[in-house]
Protein backbone atom coordinates (compact mmCIF):
# COMPACT_ATOMS: atom_id res chain seq x y z
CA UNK A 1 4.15 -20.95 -43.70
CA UNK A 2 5.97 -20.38 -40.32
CA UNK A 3 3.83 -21.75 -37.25
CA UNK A 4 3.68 -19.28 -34.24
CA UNK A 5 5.32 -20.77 -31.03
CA UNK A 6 3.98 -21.13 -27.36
CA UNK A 7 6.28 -18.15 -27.27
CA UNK A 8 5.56 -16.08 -29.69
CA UNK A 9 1.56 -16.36 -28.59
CA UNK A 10 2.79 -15.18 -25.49
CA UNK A 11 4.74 -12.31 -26.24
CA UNK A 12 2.28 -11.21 -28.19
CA UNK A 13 -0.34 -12.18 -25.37
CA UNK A 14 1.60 -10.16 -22.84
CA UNK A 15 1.99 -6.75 -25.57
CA UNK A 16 -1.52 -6.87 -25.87
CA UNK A 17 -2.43 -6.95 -22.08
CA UNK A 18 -0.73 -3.65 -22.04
CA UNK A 19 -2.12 -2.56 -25.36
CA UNK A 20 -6.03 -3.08 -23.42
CA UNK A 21 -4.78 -2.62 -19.73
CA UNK A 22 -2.71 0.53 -19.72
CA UNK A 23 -5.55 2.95 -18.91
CA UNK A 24 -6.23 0.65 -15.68
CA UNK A 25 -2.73 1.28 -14.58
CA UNK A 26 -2.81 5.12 -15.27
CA UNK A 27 -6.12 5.14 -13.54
CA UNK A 28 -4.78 3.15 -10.30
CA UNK A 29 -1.96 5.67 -10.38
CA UNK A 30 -3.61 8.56 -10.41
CA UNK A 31 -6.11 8.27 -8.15
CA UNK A 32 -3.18 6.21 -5.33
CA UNK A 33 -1.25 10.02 -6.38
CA UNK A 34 -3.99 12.16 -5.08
CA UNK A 35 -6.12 9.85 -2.64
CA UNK A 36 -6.03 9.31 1.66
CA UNK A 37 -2.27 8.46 1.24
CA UNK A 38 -1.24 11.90 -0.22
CA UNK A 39 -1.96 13.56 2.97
CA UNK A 40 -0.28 11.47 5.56
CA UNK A 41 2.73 12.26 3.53
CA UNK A 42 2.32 15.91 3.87
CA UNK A 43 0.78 16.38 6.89
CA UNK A 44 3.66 17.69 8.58
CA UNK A 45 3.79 20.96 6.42
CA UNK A 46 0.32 21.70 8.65
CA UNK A 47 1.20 20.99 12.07
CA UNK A 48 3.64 24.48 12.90
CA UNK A 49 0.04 26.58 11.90
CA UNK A 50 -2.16 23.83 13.53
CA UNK A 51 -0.60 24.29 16.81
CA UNK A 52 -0.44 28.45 16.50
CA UNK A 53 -4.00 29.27 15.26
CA UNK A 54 -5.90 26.12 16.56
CA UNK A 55 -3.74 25.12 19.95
CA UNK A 56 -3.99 21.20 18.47
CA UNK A 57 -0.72 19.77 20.10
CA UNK A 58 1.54 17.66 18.43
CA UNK A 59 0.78 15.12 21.03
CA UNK A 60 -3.39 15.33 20.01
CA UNK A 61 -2.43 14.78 16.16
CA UNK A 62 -0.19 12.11 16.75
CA UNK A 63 -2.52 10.16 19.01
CA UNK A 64 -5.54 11.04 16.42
CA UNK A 65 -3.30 8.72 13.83
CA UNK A 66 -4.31 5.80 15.46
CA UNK A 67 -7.68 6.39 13.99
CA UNK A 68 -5.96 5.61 10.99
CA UNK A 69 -6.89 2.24 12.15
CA UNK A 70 -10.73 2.25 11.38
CA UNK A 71 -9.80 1.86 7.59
CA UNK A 72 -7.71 -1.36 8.73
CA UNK A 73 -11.26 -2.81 10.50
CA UNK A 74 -13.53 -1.32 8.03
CA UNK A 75 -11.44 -3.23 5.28
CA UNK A 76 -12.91 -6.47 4.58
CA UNK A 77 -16.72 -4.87 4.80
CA UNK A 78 -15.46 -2.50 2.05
CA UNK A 79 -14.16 -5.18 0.03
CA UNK A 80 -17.14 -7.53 0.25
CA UNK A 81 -19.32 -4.64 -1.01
CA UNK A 82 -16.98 -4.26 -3.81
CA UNK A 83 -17.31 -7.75 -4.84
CA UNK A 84 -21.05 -7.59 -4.52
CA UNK A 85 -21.91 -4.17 -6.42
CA UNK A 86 -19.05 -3.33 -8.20
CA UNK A 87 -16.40 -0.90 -7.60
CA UNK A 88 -18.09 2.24 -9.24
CA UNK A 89 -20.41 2.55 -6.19
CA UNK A 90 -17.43 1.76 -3.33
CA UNK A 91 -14.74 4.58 -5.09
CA UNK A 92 -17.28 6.88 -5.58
CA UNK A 93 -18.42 6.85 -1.69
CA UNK A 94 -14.81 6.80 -0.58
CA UNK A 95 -14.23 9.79 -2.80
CA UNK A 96 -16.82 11.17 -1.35
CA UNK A 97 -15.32 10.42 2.32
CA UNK A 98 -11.57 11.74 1.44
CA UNK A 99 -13.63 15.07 0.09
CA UNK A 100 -15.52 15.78 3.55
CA UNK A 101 -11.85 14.72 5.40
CA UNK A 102 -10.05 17.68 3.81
CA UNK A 103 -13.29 19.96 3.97
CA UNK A 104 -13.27 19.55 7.97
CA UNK A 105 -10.40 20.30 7.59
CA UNK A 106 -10.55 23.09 6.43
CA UNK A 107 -13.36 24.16 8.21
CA UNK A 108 -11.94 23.48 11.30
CA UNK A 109 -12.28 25.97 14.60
CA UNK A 110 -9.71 24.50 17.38
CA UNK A 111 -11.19 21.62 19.09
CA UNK A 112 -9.17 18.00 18.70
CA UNK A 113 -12.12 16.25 17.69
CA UNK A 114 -12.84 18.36 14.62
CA UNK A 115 -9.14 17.58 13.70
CA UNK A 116 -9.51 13.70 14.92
CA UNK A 117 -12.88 13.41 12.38
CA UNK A 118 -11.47 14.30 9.40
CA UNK A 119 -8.58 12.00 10.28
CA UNK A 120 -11.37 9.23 10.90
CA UNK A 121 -13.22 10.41 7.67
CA UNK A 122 -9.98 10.12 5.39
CA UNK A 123 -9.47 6.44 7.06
CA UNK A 124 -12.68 5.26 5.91
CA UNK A 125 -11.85 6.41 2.65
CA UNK A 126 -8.46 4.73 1.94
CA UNK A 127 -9.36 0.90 1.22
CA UNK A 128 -12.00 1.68 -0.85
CA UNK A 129 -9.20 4.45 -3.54
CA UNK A 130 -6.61 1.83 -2.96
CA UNK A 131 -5.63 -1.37 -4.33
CA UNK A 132 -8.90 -3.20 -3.09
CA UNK A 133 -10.54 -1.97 -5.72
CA UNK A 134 -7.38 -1.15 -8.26
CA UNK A 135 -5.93 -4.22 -7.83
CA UNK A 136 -9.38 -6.12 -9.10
CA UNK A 137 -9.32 -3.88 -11.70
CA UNK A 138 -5.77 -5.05 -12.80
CA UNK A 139 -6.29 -8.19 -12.06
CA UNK A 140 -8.85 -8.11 -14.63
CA UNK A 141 -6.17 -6.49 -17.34
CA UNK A 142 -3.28 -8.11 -16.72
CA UNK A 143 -2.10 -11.51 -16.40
CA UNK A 144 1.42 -12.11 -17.85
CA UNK A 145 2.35 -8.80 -16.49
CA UNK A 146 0.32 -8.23 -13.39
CA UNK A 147 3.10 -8.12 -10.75
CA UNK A 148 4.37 -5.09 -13.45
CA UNK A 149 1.13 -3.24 -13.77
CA UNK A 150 0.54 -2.98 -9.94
CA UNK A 151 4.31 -2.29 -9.46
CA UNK A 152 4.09 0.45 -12.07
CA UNK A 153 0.91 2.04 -10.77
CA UNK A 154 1.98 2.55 -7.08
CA UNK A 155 5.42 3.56 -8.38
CA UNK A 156 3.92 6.15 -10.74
CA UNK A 157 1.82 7.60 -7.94
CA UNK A 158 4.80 7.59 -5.65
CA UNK A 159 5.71 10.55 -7.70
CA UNK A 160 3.12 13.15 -6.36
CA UNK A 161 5.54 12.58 -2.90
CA UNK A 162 8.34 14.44 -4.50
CA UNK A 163 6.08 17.20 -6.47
CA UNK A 164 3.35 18.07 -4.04
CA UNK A 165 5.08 19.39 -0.91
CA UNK A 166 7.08 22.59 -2.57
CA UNK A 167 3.59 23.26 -3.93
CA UNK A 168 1.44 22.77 -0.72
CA UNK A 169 3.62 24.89 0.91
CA UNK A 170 3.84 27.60 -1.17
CA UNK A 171 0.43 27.47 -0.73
CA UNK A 172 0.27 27.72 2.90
CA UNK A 173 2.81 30.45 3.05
CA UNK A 174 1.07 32.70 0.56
CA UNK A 175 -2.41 31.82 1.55
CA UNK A 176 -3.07 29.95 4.18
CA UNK A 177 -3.58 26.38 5.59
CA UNK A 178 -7.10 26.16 4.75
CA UNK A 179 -6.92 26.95 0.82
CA UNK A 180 -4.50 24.51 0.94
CA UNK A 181 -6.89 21.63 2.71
CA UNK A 182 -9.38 22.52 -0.09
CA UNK A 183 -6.53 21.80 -2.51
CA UNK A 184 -6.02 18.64 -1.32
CA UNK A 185 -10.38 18.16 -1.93
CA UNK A 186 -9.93 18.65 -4.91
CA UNK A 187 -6.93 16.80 -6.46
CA UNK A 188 -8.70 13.52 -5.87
CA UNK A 189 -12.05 14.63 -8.06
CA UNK A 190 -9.85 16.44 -10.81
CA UNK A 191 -6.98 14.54 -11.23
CA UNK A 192 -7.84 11.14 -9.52
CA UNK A 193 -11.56 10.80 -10.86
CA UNK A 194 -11.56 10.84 -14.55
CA UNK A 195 -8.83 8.31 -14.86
CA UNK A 196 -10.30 6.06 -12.35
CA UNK A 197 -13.67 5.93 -13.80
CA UNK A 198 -12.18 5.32 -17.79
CA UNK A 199 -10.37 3.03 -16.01
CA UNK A 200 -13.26 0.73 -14.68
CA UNK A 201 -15.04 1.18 -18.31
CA UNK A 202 -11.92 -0.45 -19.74
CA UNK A 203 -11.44 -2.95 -17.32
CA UNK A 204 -14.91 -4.02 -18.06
CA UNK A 205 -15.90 -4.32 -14.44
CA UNK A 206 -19.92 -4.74 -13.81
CA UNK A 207 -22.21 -3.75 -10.67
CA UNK A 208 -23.02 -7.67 -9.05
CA UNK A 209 -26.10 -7.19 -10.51
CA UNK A 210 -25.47 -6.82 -13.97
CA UNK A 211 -22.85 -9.81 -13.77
CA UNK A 212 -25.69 -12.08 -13.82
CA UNK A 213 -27.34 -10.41 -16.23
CA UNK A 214 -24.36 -10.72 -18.47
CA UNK A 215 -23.98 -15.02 -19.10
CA UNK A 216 -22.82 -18.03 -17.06
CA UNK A 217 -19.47 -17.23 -16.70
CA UNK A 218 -19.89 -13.85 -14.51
CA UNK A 219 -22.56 -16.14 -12.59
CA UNK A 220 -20.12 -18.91 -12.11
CA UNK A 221 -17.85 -16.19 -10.31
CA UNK A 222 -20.28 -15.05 -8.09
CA UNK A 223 -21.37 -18.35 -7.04
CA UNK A 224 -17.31 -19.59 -5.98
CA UNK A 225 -17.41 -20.04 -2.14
CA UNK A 226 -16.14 -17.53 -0.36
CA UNK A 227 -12.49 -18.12 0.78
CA UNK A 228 -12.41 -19.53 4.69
CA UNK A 229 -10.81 -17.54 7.29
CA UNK A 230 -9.11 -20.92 8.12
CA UNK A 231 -7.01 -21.10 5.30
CA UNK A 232 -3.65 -21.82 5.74
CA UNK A 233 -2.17 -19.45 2.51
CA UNK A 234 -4.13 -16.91 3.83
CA UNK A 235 -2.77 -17.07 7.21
CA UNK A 236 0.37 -17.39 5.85
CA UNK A 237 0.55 -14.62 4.34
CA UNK A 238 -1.36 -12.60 6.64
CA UNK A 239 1.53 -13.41 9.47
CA UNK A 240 3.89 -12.56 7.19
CA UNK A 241 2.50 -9.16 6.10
CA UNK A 242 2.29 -8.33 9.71
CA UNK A 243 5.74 -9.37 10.38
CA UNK A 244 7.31 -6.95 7.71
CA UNK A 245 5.00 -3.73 8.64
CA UNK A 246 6.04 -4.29 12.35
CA UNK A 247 9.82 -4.15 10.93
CA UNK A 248 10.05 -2.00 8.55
CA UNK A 249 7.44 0.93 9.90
CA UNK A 250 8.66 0.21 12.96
CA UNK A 251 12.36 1.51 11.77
CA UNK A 252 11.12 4.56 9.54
CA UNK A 253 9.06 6.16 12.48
CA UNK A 254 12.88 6.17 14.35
CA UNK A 255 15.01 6.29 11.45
CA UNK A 256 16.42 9.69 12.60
CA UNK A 257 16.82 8.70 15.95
CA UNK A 258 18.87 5.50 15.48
CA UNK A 259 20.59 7.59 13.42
CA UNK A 260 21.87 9.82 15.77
CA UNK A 261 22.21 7.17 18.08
CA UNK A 262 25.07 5.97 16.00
CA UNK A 263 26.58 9.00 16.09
CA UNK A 264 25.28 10.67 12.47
CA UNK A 265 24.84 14.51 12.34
CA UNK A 266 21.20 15.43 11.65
CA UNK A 267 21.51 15.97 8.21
CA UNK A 268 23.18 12.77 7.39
CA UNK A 269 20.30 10.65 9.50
CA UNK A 270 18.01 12.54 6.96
CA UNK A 271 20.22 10.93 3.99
CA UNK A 272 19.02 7.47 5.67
CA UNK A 273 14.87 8.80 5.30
CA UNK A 274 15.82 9.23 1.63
CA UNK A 275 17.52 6.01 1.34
CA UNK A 276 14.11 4.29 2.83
CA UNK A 277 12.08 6.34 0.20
CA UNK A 278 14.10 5.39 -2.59
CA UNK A 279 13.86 1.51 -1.13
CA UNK A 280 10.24 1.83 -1.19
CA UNK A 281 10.19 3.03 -4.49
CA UNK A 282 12.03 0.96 -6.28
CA UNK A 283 11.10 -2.56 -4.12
CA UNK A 284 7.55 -2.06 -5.26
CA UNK A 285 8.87 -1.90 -9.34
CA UNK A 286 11.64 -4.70 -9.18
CA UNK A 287 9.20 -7.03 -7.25
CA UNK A 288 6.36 -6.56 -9.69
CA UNK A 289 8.89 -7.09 -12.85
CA UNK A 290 10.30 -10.33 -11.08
CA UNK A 291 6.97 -12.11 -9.84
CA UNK A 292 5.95 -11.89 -13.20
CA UNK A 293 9.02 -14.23 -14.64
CA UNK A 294 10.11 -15.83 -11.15
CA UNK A 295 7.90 -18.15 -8.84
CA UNK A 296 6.38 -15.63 -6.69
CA UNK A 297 6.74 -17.00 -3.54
CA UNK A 298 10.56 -17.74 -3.39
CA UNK A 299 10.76 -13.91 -4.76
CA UNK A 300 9.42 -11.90 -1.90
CA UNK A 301 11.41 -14.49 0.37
CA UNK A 302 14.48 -13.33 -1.06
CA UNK A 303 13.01 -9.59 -0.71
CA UNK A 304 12.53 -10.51 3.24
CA UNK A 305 16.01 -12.51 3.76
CA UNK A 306 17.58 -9.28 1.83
CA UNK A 307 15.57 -6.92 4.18
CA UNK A 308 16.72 -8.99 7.13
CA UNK A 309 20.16 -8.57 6.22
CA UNK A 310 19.76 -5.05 6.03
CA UNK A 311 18.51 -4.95 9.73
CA UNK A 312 21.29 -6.95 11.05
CA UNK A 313 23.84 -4.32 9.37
CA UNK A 314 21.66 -1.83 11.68
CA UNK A 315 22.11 -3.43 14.32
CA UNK A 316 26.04 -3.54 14.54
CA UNK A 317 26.67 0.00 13.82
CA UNK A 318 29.48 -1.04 11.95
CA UNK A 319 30.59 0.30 8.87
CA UNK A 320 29.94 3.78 8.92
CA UNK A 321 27.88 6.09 6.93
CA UNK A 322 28.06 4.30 3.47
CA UNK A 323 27.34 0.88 4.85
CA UNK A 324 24.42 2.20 7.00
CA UNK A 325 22.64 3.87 3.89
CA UNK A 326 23.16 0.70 1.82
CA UNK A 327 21.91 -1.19 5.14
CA UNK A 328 18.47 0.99 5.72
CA UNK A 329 17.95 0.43 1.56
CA UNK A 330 17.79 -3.30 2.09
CA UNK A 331 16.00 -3.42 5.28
CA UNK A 332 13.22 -0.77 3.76
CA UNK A 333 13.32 -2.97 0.30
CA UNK A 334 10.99 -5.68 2.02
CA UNK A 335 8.33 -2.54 2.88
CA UNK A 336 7.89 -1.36 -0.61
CA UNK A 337 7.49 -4.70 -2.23
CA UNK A 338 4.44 -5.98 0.51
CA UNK A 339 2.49 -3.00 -1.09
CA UNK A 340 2.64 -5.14 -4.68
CA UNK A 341 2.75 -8.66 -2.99
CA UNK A 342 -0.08 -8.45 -1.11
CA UNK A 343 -2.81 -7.20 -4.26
CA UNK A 344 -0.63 -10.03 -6.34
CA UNK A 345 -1.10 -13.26 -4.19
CA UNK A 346 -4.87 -12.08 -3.04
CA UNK A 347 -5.40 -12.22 -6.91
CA UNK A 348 -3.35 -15.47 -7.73
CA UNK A 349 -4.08 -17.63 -4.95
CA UNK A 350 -7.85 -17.02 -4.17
CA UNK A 351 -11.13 -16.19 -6.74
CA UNK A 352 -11.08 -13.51 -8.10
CA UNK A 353 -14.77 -12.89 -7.62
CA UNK A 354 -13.98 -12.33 -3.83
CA UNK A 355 -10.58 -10.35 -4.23
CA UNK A 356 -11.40 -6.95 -2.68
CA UNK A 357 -12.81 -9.31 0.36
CA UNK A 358 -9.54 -10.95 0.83
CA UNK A 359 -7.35 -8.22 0.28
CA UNK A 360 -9.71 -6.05 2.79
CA UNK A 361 -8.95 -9.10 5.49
CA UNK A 362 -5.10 -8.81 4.51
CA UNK A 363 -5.38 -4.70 4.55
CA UNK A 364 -6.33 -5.29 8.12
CA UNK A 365 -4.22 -7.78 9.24
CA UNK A 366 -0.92 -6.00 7.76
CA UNK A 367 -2.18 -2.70 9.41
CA UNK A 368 -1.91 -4.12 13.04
CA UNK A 369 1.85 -5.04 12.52
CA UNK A 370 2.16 -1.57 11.68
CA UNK A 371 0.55 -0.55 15.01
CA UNK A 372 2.36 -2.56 16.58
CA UNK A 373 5.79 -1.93 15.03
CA UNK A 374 4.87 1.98 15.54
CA UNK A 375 4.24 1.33 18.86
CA UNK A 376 6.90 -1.52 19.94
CA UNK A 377 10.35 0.34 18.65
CA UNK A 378 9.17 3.34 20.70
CA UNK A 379 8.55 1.28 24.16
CA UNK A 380 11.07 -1.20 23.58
CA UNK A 381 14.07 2.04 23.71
CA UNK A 382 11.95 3.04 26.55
CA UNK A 383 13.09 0.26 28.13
CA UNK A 384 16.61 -0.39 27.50
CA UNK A 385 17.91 3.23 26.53
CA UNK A 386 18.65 1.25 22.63
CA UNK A 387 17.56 0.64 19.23
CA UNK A 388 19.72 -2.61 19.04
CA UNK A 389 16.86 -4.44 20.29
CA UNK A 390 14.16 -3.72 18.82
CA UNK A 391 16.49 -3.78 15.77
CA UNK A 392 17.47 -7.64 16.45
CA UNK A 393 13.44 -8.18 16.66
CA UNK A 394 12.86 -6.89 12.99
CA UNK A 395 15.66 -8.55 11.48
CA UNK A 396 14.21 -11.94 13.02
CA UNK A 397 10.12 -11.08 11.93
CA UNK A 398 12.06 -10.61 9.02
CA UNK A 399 13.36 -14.11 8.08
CA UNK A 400 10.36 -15.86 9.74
CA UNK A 401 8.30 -13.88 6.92
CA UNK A 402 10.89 -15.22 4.15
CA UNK A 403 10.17 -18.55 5.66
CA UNK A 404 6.49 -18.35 5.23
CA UNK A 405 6.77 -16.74 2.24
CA UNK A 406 8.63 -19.86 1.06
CA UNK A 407 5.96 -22.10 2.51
CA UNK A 408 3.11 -20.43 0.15
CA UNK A 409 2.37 -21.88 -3.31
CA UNK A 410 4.08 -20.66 -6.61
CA UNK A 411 1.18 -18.25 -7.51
CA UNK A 412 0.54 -18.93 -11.53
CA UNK A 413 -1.15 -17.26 -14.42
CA UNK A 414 -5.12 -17.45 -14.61
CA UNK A 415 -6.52 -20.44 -15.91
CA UNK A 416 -9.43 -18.56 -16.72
CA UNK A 417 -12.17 -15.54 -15.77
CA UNK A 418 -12.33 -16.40 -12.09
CA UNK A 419 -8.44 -16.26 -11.50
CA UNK A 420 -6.39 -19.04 -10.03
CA UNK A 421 -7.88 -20.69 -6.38
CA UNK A 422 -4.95 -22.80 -5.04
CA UNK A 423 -5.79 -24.75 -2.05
CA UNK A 424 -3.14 -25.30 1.06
């Protein structure tokens, strides 16, 4: 008789986590496809009939995007109710919320504030159809192959970017804008809703409630501390999370521009949006494939020295078109990957009974280095008529991220229900 190996147990292990989990993943995907985040990428197919029939300036809609920011505050609250009732009641309210943003939309009659409340409404809704609750839910699933599963999810969804817009517009040119803000109500509940909810049943997640009523070992979750805000990991990764959204959202908001400023025709500084997008899409896959075989820590530092790198190319100019698409790639690589990182370490490092809490607290955190990336490129060129600087500034958050990144512990597979808790 031929004994099975450590290896064997996990192979098979790992096929079976896929076997049970893969309606979780095609549930997280579906609903990240048609949620809050579909619209941000399409909003500029609106704005040309916005400003015509409403007399919303471009300059009202781009300051109502820093409401985007009440998600990043309302983040942790949404997790910790997630934690405490289950993530049934939390989707379906945000669903709810993302449904009344495009209705308002739609509804709309010309002042700002109608357009600025439905922005508001659609922030509120993001955290709660994104990974803090998606990422409990494969963090349930998936072990072995969790860095995969939420790689594959948000690269899966990623997909509705490159489908949706002919369609949207065909919409508005044949229709109107306003049939097409009721489309966008309605993807979420018929394509995103009946995946997501088979994929809670099959995840097996449980109201708070009920996890008592269900034996010692749901109890035993509940009743882990919650993680303190003064924990180093935590912070460590916070910083760093905020580091690479000020660099690398930063850069995309003036891709075209520094572009240009190199000297790039307008259609080639477009080639360097698509190089970002494909960067994003395929940093969030590779990361999630190599956390899963690699210490996790030492991999998204080599994700942030490689994205450094890429800035530095940037900033020299040098090379010419070839080198600066290869160049944007790397320093956009870092951005897509922090989308899979950040779910992966908030499940490895801390209880899993409090994940949606801690990834709500990171949401937030990593959302201000956006703001201020957004905000900081613009001002710094302001100032000295040049992207190089701002440039030099990224590459540098850059490796201090790899260095923290370095500093955290080598997440590791569960021990058991409650998911790993390392300590600093």
């Amino acid at each position: 008789m031929t004994l099975a190996t450590p290896h064997d147990k996990a192979h098979e292990h790992g096929h079976g986590e896929w076997r049970r989990g893969w309606p979780v993943v095609l549930g997280a995907a579906a609903m990240f496809a048609t949620g809050p985040g579909l619209y941000q990428n399409l909003s500029s197919l609106f704005v040309p009939d916005l400003e015509r029939t409403l007399g919303i300036t471009r300059g009202a809609i781009a300051t109502s995007a820093a409401l985007g920011l009440l998600g990043a505050l309302a983040a942790p609250a949404i997790g910790r109710q997630a934690d405490r009732i289950g993530v049934r009641p939390v989707l379906l309210a945000s669903l709810a919320l993302v449904v009344c943003g495009h209705l308002v939309f739609a509804l709309m009659a010309g002042p700002a504030w109608q357009f600025q409340l439905g922005i508001a409404l659609l922030a509120l809704s993001a955290p709660g159809l994104g990974s803090l609750v998606f990422g409990r839910l494969i963090a349930r699933r998936f072990d072995q192959h969790r860095g995969a599963a939420l790689g594959l999810a948000l690269t899966i969804s990623s997909v509705s970017t490159l489908l949706l817009p002919p369609l949207i517009g065909w919409v508005i040119e044949g229709y109107g804008w306003r049939p097409a803000y009721l489309l966008l109500a309605v993807l979420p509940v018929l394509i995103g809703l009946p995946p997501a909810l088979i994929a809670i049943r099959s995840a097996g997640e449980r109201s708070g409630a009920a996890a008592h009523a269900h034996g010692p070992a749901h109890a035993a979750d509940d009743d882990e501390p919650r993680p303190s805000w003064r924990d180093g990991n935590f912070w460590r990764l916070a910083v760093a999370a905020m580091m690479i959204n000020a660099g690398t959202v930063g850069m995309v908001t003036q891709l075209a521009l520094i572009g240009r400023e190199r000297g790039l025709s307008l259609a080639s500084a477009g080639l360097l949006l698509s190089a970002f997008g494909l960067s994003q899409l395929l940093g969030r896959l590779a990361i999630g494939l190599l956390v899963d075989r690699f210490a996790a820590n030492l991999m998204a530092a080599l994700f942030a020295l490689v994205s450094a790198g890429g800035f530095a190319v940037l900033v020299s100019g040098e090379g010419g078109f070839a080198l600066a698409l290869v160049a944007v790639f790397a320093a956009g690589l870092m951005g897509g990957a922090e989308h899979d990182l950040l779910p992966y370490f908030a499940s490895r490092m801390f209880p899993r009974s409090h994940y949606s809490e801690v990834y709500g607290r990171l949401l937030m955190l990593s959302l201000f280095g956006s703001a201020v990336g957004l905000i900081g490129f613009a001002r710094v060129y302001d100032l000295t008529a040049s992207y190089s600087g701002p440039l030099v500034g990224a590459s540098v958050l850059l490796l201090l991220a790899a260095a923290l990144f370095a500093r955290l512990p080598a997440a590791r597979h569960d021990a058991g229900p409650a998911g790993s808790s390392v300590a600093a």
